[in-house]
C-alpha atoms as a PDB file:
ATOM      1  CA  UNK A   1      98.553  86.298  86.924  1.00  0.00           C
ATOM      2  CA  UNK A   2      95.180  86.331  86.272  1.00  0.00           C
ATOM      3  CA  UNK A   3      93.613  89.575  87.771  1.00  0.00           C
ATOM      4  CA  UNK A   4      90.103  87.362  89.767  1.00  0.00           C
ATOM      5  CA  UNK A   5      93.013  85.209  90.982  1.00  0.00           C
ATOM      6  CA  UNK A   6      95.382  88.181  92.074  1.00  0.00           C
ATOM      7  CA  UNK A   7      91.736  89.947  93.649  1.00  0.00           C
ATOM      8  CA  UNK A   8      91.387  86.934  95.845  1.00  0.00           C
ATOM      9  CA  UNK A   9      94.436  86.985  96.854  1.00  0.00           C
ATOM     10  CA  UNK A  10      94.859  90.363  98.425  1.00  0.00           C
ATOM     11  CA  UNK A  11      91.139  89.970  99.843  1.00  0.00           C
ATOM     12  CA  UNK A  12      92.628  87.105 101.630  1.00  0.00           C
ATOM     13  CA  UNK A  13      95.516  88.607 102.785  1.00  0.00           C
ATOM     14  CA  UNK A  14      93.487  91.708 103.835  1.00  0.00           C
ATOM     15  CA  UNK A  15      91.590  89.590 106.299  1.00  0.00           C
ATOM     16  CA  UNK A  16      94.792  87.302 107.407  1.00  0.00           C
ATOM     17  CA  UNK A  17      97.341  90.791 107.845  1.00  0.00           C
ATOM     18  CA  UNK A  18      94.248  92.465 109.949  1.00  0.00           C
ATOM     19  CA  UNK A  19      93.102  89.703 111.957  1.00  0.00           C
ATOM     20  CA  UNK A  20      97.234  89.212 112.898  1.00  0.00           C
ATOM     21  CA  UNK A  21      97.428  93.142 113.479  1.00  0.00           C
ATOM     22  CA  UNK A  22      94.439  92.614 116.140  1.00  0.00           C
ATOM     23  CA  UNK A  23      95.811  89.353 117.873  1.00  0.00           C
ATOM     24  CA  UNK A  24      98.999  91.477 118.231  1.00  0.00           C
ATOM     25  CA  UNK A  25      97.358  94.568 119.357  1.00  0.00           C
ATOM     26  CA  UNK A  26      95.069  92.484 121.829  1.00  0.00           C
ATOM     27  CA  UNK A  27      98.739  90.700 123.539  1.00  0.00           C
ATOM     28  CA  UNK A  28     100.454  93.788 123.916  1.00  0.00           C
ATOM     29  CA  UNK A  29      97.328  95.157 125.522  1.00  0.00           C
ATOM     30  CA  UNK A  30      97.351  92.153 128.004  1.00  0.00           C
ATOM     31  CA  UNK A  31     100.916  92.194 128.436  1.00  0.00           C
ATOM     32  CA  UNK A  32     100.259  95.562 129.905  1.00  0.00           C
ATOM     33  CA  UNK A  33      97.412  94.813 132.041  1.00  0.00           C
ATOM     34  CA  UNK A  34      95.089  96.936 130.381  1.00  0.00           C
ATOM     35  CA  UNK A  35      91.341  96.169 130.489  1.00  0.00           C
ATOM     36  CA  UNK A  36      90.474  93.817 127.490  1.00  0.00           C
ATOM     37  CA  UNK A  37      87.269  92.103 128.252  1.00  0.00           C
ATOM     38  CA  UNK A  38      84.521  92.468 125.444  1.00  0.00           C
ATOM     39  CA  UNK A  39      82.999  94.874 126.766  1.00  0.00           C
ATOM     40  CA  UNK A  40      86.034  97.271 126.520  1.00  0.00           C
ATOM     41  CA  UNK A  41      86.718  96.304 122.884  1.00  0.00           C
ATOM     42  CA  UNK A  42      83.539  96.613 121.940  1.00  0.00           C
ATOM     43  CA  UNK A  43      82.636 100.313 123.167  1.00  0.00           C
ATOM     44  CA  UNK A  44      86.127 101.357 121.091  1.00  0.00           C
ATOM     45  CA  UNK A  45      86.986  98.768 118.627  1.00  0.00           C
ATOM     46  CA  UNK A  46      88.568 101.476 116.266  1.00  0.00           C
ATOM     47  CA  UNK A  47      91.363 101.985 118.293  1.00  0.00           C
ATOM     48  CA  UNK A  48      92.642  98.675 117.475  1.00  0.00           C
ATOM     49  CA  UNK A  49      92.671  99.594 114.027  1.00  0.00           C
ATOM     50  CA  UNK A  50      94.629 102.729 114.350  1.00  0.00           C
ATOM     51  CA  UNK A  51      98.389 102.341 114.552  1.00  0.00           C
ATOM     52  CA  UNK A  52      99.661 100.894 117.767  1.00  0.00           C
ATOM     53  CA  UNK A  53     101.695 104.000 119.847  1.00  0.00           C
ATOM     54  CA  UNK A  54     102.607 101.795 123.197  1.00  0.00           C
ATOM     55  CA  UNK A  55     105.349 104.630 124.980  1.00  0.00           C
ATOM     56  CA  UNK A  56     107.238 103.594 127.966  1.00  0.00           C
ATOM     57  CA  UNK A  57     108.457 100.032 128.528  1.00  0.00           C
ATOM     58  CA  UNK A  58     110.804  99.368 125.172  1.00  0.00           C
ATOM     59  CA  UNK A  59     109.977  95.747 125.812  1.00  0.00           C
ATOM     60  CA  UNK A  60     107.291  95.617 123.646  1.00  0.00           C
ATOM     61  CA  UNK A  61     109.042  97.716 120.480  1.00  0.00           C
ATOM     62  CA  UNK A  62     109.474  94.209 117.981  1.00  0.00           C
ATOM     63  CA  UNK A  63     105.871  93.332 118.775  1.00  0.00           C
ATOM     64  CA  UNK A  64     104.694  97.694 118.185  1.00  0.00           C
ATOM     65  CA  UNK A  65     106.864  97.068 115.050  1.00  0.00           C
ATOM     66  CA  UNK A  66     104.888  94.396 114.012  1.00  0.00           C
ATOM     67  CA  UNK A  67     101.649  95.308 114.882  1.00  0.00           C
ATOM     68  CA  UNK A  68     101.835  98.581 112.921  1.00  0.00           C
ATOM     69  CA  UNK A  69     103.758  96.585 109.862  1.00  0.00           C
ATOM     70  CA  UNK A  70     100.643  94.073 109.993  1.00  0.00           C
ATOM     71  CA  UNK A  71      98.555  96.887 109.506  1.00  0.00           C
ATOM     72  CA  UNK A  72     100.784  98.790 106.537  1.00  0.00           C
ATOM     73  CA  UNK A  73     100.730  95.256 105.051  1.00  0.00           C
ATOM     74  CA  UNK A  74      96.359  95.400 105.540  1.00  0.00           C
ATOM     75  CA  UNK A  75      96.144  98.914 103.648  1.00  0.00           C
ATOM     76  CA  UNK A  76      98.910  97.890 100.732  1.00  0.00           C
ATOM     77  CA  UNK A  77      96.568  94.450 100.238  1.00  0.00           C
ATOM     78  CA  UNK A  78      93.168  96.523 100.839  1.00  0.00           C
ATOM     79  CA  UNK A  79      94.583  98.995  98.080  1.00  0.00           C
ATOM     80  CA  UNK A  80      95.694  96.133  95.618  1.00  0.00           C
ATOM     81  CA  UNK A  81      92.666  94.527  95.772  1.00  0.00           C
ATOM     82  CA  UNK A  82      90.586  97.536  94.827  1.00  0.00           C
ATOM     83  CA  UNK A  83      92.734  98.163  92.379  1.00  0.00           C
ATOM     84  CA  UNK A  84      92.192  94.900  90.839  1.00  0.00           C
ATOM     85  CA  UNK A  85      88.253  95.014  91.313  1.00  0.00           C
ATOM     86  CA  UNK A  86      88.034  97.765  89.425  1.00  0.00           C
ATOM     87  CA  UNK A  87      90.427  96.454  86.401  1.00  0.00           C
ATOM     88  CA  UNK A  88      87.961  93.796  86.465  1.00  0.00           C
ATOM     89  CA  UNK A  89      84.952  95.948  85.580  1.00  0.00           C
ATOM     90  CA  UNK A  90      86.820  97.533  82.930  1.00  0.00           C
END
């Protein structure tokens, strides 16, 4: 594969793995009634790139599961592409 190609690639699934991690995070917020106007995300919008820790109702465990394998699969692709950005240079 050629490595442009395979830096694409993981920039692309950077953005499509986060932007699914913060959908998820954002439904399991609203499935438990929290406040999630714009206002509220946008005072702590790091929080929703943390690792999702919802305790309590088990109800929501698959989507936790998913939400924090979204964001493993976000730093593996953020890591691969930076790898291959720098093989490029070289």
């Amino acid at each position: 594969m050629n490595l442009h190609l395979l830096h694409t690639l993981s920039g692309i699934a950077v953005l499509l793995s986060i932007f699914c991690k913060l959908i998820i995070h954002l439904y399991i917020d609203y499935l438990q009634e929290k406040n999630t106007n714009l206002y509220s995300i946008l005072s702590s919008p790091f929080s929703y790139f943390l690792p999702c820790r919802f305790s309590g109702n088990c109800d929501y465990g698959k989507l936790n599961f998913l939400c924090n394998f979204f964001l493993l699969l976000t730093a593996l692709s953020l890591i691969l592409n930076i790898c291959a950005g720098i093989l490029i240079l070289y």
